[in-house]
PDB file of N, CA and C in Angstrom:
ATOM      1  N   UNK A   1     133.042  88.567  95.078  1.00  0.00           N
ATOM      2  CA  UNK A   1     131.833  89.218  95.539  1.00  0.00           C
ATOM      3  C   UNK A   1     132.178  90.423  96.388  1.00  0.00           C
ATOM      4  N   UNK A   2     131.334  91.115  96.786  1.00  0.00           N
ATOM      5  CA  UNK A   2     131.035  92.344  97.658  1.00  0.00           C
ATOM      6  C   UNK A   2     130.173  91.748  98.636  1.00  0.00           C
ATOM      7  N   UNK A   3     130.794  91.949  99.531  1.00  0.00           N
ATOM      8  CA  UNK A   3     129.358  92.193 100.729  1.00  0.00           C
ATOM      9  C   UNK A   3     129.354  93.525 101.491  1.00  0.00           C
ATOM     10  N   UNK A   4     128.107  93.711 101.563  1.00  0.00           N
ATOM     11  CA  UNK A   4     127.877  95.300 102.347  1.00  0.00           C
ATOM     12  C   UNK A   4     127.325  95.110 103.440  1.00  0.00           C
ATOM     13  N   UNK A   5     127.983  95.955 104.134  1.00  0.00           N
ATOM     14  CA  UNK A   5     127.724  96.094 105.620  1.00  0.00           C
ATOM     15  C   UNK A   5     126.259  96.004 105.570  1.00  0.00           C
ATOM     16  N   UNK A   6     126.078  95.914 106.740  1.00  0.00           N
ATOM     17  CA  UNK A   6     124.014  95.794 107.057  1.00  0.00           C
ATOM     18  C   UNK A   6     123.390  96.945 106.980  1.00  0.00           C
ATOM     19  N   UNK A   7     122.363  97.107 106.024  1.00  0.00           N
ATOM     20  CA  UNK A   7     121.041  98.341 105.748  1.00  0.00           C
ATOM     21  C   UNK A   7     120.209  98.403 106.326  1.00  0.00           C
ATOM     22  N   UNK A   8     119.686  99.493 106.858  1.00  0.00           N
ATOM     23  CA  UNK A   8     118.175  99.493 107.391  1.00  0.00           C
ATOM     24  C   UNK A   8     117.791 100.234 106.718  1.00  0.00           C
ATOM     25  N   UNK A   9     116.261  99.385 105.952  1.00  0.00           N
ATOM     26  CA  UNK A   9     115.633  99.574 105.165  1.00  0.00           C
ATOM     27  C   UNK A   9     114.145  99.774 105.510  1.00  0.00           C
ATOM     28  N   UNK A  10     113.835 101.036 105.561  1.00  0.00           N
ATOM     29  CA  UNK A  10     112.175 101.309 105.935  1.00  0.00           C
ATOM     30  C   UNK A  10     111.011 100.574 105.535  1.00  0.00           C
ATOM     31  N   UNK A  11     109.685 100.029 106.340  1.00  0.00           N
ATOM     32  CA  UNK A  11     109.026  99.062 105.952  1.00  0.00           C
ATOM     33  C   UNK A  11     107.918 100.242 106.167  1.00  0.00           C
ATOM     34  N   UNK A  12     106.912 100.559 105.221  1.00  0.00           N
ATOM     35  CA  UNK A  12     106.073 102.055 104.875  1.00  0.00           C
ATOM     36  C   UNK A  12     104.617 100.874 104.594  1.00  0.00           C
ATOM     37  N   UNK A  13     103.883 101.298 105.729  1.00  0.00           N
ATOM     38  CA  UNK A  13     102.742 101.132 104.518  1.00  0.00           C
ATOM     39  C   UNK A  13     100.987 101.983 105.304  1.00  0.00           C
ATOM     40  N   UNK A  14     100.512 102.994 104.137  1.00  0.00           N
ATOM     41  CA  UNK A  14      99.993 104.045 104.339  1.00  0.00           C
ATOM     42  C   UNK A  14     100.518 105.259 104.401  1.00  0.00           C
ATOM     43  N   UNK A  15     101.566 105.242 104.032  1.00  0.00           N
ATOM     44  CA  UNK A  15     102.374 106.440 104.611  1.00  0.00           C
ATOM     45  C   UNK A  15     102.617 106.762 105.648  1.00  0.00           C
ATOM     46  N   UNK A  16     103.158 105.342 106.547  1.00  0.00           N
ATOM     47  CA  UNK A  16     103.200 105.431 108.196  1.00  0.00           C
ATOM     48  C   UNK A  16     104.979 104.349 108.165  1.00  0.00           C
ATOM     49  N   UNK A  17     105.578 105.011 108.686  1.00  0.00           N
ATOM     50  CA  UNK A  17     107.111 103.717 109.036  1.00  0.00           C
ATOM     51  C   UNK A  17     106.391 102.966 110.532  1.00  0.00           C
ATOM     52  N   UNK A  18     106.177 101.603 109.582  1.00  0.00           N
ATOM     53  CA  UNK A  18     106.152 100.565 110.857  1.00  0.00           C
ATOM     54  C   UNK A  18     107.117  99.650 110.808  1.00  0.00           C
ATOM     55  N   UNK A  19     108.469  99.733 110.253  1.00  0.00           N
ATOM     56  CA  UNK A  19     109.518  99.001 110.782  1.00  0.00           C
ATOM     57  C   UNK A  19     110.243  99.327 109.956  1.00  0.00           C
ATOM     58  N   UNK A  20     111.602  98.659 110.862  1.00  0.00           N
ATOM     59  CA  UNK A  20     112.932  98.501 109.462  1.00  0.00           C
ATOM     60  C   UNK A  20     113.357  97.384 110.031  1.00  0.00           C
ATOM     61  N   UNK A  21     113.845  96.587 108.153  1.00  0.00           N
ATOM     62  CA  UNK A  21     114.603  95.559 108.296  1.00  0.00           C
ATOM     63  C   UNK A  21     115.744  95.742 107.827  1.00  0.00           C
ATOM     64  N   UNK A  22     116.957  95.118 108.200  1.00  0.00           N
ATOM     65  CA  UNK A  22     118.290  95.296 108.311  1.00  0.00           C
ATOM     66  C   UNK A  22     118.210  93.775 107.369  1.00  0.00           C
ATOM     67  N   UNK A  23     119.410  94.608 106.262  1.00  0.00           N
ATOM     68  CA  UNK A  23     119.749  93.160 104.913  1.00  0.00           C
ATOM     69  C   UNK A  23     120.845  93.421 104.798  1.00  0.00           C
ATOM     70  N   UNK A  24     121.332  91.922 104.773  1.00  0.00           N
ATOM     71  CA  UNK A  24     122.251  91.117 104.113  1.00  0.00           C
ATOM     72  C   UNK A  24     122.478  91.423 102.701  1.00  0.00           C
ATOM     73  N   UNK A  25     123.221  91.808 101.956  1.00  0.00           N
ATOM     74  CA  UNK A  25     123.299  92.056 100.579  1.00  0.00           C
ATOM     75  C   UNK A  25     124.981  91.837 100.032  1.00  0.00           C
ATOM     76  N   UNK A  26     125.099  90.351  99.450  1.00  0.00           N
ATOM     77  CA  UNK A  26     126.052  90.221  98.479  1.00  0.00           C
ATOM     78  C   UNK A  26     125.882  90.123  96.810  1.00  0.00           C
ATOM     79  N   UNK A  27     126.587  91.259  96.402  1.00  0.00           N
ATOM     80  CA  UNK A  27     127.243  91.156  95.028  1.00  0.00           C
ATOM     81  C   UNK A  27     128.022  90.976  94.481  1.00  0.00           C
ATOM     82  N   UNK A  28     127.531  89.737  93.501  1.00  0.00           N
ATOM     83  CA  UNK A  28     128.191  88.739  92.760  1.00  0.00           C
ATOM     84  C   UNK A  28     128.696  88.989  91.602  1.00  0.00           C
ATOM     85  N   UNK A  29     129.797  89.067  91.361  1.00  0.00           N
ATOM     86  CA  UNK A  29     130.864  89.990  90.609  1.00  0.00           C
ATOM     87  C   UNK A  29     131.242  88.749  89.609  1.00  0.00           C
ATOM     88  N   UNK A  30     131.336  89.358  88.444  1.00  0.00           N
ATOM     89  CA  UNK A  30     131.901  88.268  87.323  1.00  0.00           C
ATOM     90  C   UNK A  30     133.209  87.990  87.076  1.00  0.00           C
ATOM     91  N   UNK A  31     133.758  86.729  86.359  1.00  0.00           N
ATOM     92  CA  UNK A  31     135.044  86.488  86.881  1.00  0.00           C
ATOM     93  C   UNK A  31     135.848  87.342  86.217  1.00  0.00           C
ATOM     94  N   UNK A  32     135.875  88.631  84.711  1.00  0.00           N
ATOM     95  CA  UNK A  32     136.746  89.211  84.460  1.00  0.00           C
ATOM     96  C   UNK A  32     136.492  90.439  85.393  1.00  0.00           C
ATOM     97  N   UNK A  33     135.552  91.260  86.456  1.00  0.00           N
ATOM     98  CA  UNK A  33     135.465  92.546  87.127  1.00  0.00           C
ATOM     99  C   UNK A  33     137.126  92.547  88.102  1.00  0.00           C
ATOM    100  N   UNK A  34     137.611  93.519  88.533  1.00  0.00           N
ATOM    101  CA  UNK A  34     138.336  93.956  89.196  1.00  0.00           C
ATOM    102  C   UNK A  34     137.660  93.617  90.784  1.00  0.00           C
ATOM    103  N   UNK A  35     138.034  93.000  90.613  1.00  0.00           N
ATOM    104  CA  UNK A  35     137.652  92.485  92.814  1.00  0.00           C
ATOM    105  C   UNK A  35     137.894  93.603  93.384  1.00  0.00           C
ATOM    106  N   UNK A  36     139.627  93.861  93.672  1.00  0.00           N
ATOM    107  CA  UNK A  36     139.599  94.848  94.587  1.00  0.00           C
ATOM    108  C   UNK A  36     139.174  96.390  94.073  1.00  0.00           C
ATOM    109  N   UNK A  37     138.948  96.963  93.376  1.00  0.00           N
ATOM    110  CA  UNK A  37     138.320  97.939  92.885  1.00  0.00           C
ATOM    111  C   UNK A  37     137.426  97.841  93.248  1.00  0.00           C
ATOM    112  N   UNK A  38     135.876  96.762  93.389  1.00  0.00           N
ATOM    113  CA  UNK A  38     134.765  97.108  93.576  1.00  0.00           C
ATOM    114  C   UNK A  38     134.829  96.709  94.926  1.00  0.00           C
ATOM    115  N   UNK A  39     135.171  96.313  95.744  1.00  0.00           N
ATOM    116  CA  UNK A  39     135.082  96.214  96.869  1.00  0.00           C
ATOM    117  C   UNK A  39     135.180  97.550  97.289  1.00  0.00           C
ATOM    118  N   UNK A  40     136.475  98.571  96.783  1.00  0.00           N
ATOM    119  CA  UNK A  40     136.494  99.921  97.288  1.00  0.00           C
ATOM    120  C   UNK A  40     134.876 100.713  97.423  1.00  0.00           C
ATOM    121  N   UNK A  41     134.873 100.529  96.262  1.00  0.00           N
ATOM    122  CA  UNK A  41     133.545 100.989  95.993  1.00  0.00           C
ATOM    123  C   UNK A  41     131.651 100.405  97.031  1.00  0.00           C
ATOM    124  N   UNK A  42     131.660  99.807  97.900  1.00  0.00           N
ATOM    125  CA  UNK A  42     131.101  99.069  98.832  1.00  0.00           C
ATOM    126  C   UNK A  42     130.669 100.207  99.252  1.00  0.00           C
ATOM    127  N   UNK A  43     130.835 101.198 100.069  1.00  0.00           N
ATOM    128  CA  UNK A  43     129.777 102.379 100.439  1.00  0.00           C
ATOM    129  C   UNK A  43     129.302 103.288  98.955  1.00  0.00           C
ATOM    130  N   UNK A  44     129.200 103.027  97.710  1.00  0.00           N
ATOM    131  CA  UNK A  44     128.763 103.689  96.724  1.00  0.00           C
ATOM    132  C   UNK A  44     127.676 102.793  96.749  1.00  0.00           C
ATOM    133  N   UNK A  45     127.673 101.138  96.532  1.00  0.00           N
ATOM    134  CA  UNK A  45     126.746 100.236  96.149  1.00  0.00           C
ATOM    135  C   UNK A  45     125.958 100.505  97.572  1.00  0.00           C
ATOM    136  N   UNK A  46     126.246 100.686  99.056  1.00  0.00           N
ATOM    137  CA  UNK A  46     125.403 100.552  99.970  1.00  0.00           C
ATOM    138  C   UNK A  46     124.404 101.998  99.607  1.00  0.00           C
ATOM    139  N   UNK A  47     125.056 103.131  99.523  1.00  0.00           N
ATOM    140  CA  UNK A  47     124.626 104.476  99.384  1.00  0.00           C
ATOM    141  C   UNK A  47     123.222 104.436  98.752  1.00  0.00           C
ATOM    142  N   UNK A  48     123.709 103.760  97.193  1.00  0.00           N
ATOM    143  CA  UNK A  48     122.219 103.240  96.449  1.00  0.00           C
ATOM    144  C   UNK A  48     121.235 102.708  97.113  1.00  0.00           C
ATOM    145  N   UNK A  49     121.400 101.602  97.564  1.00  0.00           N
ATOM    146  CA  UNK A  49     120.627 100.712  97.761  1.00  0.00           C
ATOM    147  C   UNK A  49     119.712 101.567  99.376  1.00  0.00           C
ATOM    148  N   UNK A  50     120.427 102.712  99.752  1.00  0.00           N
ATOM    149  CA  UNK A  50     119.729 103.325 100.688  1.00  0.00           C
ATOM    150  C   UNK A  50     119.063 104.094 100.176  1.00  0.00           C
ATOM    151  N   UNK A  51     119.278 104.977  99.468  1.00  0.00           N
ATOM    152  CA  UNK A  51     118.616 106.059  98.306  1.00  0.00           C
ATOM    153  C   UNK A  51     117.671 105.155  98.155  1.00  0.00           C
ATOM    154  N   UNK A  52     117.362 104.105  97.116  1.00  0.00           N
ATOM    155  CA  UNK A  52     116.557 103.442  96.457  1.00  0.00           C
ATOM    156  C   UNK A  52     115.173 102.996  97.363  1.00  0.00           C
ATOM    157  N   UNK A  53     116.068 102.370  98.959  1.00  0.00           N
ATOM    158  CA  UNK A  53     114.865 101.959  99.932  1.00  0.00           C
ATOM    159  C   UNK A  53     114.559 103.105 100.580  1.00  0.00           C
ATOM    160  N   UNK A  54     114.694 104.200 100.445  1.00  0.00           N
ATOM    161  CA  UNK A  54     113.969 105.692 100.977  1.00  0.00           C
ATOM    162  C   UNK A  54     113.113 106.370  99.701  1.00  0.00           C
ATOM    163  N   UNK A  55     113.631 106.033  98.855  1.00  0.00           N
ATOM    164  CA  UNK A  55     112.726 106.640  97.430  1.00  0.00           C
ATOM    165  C   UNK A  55     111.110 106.056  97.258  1.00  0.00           C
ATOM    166  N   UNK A  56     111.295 104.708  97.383  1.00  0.00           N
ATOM    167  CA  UNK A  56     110.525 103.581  97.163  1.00  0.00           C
ATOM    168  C   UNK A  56     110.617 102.236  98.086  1.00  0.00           C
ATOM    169  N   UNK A  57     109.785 102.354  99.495  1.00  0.00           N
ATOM    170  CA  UNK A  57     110.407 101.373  99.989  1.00  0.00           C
ATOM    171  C   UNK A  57     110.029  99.809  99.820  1.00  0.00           C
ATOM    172  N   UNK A  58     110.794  99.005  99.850  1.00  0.00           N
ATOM    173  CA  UNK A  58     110.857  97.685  99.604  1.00  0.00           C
ATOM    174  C   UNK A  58     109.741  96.830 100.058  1.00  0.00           C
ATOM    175  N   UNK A  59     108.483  97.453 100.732  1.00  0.00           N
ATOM    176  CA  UNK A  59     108.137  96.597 101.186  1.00  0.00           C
ATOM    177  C   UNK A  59     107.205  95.492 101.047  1.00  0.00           C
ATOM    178  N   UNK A  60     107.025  94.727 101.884  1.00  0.00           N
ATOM    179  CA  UNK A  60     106.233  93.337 101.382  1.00  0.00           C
ATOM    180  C   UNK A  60     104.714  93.306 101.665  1.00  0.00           C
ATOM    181  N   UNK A  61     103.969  93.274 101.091  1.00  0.00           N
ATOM    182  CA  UNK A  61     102.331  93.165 101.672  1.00  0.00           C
ATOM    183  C   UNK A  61     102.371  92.498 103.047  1.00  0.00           C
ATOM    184  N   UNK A  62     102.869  91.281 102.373  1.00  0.00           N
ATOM    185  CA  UNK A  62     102.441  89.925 103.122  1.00  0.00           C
ATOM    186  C   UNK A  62     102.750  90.022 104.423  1.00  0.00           C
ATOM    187  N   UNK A  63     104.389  90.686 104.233  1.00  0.00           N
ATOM    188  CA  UNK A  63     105.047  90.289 105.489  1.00  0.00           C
ATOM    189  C   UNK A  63     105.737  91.627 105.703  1.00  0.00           C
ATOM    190  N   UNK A  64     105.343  92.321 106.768  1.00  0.00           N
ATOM    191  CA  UNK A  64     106.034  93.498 107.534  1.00  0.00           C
ATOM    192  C   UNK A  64     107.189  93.717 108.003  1.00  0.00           C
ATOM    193  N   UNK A  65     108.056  92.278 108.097  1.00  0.00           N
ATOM    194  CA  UNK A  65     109.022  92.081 109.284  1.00  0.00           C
ATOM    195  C   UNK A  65     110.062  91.572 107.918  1.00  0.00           C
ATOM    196  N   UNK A  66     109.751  91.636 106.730  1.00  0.00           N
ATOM    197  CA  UNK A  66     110.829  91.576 105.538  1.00  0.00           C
ATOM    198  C   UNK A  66     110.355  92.481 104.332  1.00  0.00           C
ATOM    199  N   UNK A  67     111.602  92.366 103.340  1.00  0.00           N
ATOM    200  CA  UNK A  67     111.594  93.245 102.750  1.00  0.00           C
ATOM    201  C   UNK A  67     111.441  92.483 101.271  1.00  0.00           C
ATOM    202  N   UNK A  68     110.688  93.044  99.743  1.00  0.00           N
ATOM    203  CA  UNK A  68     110.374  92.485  98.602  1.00  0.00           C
ATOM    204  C   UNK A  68     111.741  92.059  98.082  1.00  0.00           C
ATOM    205  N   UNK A  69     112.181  91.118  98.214  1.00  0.00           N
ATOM    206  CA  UNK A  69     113.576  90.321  97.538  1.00  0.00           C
ATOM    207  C   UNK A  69     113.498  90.814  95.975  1.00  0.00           C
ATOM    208  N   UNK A  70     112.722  90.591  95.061  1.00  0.00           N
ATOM    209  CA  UNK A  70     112.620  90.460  94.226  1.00  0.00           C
ATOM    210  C   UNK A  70     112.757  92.042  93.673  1.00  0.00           C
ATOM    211  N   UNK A  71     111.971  92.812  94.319  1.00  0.00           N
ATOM    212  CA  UNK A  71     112.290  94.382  93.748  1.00  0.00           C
ATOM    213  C   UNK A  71     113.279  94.651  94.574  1.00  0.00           C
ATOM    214  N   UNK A  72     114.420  94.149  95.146  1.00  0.00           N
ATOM    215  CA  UNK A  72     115.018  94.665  95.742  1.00  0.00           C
ATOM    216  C   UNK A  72     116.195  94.490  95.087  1.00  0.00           C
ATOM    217  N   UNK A  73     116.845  93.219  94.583  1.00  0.00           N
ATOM    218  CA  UNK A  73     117.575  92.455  94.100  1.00  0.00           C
ATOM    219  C   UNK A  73     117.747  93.648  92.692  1.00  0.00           C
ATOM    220  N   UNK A  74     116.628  93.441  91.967  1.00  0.00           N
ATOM    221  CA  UNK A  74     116.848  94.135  90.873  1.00  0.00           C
ATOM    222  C   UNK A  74     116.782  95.366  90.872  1.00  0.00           C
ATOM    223  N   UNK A  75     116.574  96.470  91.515  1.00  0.00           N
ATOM    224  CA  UNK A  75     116.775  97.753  91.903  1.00  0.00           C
ATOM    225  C   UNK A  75     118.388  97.777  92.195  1.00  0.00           C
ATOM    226  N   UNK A  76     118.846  97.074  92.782  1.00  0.00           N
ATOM    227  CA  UNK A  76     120.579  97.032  93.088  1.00  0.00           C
ATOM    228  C   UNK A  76     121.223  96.419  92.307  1.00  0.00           C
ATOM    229  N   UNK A  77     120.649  95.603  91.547  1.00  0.00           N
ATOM    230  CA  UNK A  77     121.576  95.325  90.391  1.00  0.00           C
ATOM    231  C   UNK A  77     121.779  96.232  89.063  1.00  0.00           C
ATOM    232  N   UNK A  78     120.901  97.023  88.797  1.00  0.00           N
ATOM    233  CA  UNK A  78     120.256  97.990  88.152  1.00  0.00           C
ATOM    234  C   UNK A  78     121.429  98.879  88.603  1.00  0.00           C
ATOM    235  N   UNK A  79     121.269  99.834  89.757  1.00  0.00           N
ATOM    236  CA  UNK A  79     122.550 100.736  90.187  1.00  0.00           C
ATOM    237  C   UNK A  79     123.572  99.998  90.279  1.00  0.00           C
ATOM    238  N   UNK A  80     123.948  98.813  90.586  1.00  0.00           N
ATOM    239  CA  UNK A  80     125.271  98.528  90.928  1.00  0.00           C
ATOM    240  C   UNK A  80     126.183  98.103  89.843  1.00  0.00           C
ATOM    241  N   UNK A  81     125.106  97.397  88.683  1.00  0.00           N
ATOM    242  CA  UNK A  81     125.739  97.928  87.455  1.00  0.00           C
ATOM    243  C   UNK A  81     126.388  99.161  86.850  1.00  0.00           C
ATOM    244  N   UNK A  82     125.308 100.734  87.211  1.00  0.00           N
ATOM    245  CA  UNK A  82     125.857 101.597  86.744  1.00  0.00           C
ATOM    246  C   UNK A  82     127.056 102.161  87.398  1.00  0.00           C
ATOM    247  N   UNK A  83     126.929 101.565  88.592  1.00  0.00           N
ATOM    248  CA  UNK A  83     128.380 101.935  89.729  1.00  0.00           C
ATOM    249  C   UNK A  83     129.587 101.486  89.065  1.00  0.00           C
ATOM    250  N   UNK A  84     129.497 100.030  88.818  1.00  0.00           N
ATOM    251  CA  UNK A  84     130.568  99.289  88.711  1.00  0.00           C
ATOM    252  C   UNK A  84     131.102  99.240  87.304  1.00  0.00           C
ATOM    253  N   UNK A  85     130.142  99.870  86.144  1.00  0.00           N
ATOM    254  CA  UNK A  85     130.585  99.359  85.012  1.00  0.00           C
ATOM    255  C   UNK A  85     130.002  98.403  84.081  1.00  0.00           C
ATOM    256  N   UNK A  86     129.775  98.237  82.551  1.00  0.00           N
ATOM    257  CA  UNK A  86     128.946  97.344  82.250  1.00  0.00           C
ATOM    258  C   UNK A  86     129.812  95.444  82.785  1.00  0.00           C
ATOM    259  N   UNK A  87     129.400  94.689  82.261  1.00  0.00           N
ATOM    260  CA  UNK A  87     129.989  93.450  82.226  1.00  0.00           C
ATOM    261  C   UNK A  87     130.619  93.427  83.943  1.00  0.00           C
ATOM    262  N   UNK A  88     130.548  93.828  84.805  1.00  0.00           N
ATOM    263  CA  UNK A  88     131.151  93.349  86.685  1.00  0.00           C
ATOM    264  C   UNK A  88     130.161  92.660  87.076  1.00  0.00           C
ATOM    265  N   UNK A  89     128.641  92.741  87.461  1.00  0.00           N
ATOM    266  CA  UNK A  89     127.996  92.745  88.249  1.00  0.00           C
ATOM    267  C   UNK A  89     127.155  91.090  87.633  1.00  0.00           C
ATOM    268  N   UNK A  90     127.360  90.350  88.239  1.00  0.00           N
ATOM    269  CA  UNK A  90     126.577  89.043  87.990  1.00  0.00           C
ATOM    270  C   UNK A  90     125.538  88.737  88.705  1.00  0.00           C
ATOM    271  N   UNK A  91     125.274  89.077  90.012  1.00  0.00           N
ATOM    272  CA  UNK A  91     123.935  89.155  90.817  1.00  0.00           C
ATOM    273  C   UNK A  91     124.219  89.771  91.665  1.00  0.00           C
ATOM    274  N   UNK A  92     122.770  89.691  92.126  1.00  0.00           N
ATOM    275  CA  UNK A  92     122.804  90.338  93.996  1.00  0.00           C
ATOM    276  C   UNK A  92     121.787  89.610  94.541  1.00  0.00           C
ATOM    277  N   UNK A  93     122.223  89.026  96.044  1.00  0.00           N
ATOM    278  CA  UNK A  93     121.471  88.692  96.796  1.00  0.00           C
ATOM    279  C   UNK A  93     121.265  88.977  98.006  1.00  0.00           C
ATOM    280  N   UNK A  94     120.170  88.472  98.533  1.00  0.00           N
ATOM    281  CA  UNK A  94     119.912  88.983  99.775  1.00  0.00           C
ATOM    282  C   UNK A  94     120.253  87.881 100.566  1.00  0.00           C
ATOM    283  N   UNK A  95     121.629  87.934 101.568  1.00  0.00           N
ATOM    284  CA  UNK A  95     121.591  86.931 102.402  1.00  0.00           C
ATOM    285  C   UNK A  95     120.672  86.830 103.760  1.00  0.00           C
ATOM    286  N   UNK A  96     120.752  87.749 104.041  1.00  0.00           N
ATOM    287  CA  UNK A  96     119.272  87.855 105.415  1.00  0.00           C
ATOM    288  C   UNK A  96     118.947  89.115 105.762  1.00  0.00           C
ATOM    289  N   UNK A  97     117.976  88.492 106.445  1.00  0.00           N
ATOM    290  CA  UNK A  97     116.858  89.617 106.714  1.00  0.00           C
ATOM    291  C   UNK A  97     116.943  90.275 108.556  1.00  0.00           C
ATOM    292  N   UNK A  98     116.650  90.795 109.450  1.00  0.00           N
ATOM    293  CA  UNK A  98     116.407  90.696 110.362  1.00  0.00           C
ATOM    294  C   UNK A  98     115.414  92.274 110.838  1.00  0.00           C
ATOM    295  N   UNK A  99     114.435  91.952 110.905  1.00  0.00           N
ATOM    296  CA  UNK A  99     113.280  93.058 111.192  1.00  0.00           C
ATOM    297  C   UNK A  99     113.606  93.475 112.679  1.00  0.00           C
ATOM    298  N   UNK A 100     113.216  95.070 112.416  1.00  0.00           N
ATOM    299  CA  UNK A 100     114.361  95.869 113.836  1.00  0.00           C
ATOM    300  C   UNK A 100     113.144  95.378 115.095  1.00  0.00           C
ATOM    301  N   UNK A 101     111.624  95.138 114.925  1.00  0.00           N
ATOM    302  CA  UNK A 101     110.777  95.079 115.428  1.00  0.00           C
ATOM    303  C   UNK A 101     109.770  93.715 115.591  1.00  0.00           C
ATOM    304  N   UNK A 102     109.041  93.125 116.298  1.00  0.00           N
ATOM    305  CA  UNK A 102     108.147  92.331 115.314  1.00  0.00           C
ATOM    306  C   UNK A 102     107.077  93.477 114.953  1.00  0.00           C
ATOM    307  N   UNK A 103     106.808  92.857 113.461  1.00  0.00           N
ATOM    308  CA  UNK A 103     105.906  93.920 113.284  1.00  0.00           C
ATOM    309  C   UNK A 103     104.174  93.748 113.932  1.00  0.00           C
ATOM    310  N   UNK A 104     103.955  94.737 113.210  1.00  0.00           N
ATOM    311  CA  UNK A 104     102.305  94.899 113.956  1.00  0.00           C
ATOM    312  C   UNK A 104     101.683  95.737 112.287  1.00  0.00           C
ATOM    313  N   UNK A 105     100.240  95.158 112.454  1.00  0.00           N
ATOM    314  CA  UNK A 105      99.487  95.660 111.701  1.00  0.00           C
ATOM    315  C   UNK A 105      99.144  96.995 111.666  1.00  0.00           C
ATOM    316  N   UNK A 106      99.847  97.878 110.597  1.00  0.00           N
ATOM    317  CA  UNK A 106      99.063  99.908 110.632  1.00  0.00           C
ATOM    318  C   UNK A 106      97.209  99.718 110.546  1.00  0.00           C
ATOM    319  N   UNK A 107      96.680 100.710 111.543  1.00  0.00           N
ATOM    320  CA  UNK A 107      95.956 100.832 111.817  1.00  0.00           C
ATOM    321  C   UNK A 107      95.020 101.514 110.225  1.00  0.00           C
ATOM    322  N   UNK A 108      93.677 100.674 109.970  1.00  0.00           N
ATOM    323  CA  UNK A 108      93.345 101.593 108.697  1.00  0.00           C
ATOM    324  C   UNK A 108      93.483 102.537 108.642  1.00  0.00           C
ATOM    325  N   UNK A 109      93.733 103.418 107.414  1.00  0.00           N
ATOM    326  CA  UNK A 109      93.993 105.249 107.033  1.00  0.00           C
ATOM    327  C   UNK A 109      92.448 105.651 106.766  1.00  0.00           C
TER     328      UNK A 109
END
């Protein structure tokens, strides 16, 4: 696997930043990928996954103080495939979450 250092990832909603959460993110590398090769590569896979949560950010209706696992996961597996090569990349997960703030409700637009 890869693990990447911790992201802060913008939590947007209205077109207002009311938080960032900082993730946990390991990728799960298949058993023929080059280990130490993609490990080098660890600020290319973080780079994305910052691009990606500034393009479109991750965030959750429900919950302010985390980020959509599910579009998140597959948005980085998506690039970290094209990083790494076809056949490396076996998953990605999110090991944790930690919101920079508690959040608070944006005021209606």
């Amino acid at each position: 696997y890869v693990e990447l250092q911790p992201v802060g990832l913008p939590i947007v909603v209205n077109r207002e930043l009311v938080n960032y959460v900082f993730v946990y993110v390991r990728i799960n590398l298949t058993s023929t990928a080059n280990v130490a090769r993609l490990r080098e590569k660890e600020p290319f896979f973080r780079d994305a996954l910052v691009k990606a949560g500034h393009r479109t950010p991750f965030t959750l209706a429900s919950d302010l103080g985390a980020v959509d696992v599910k579009k998140l996961t597959a948005t980085l597996a998506r690039d970290a495939g094209a990083i790494a090569g076809p056949g490396q990349i076996l998953s990605v997960v999110v090991t944790q979450q930690a919101p920079r703030r508690r959040p608070r409700v944006p005021r209606p637009a």
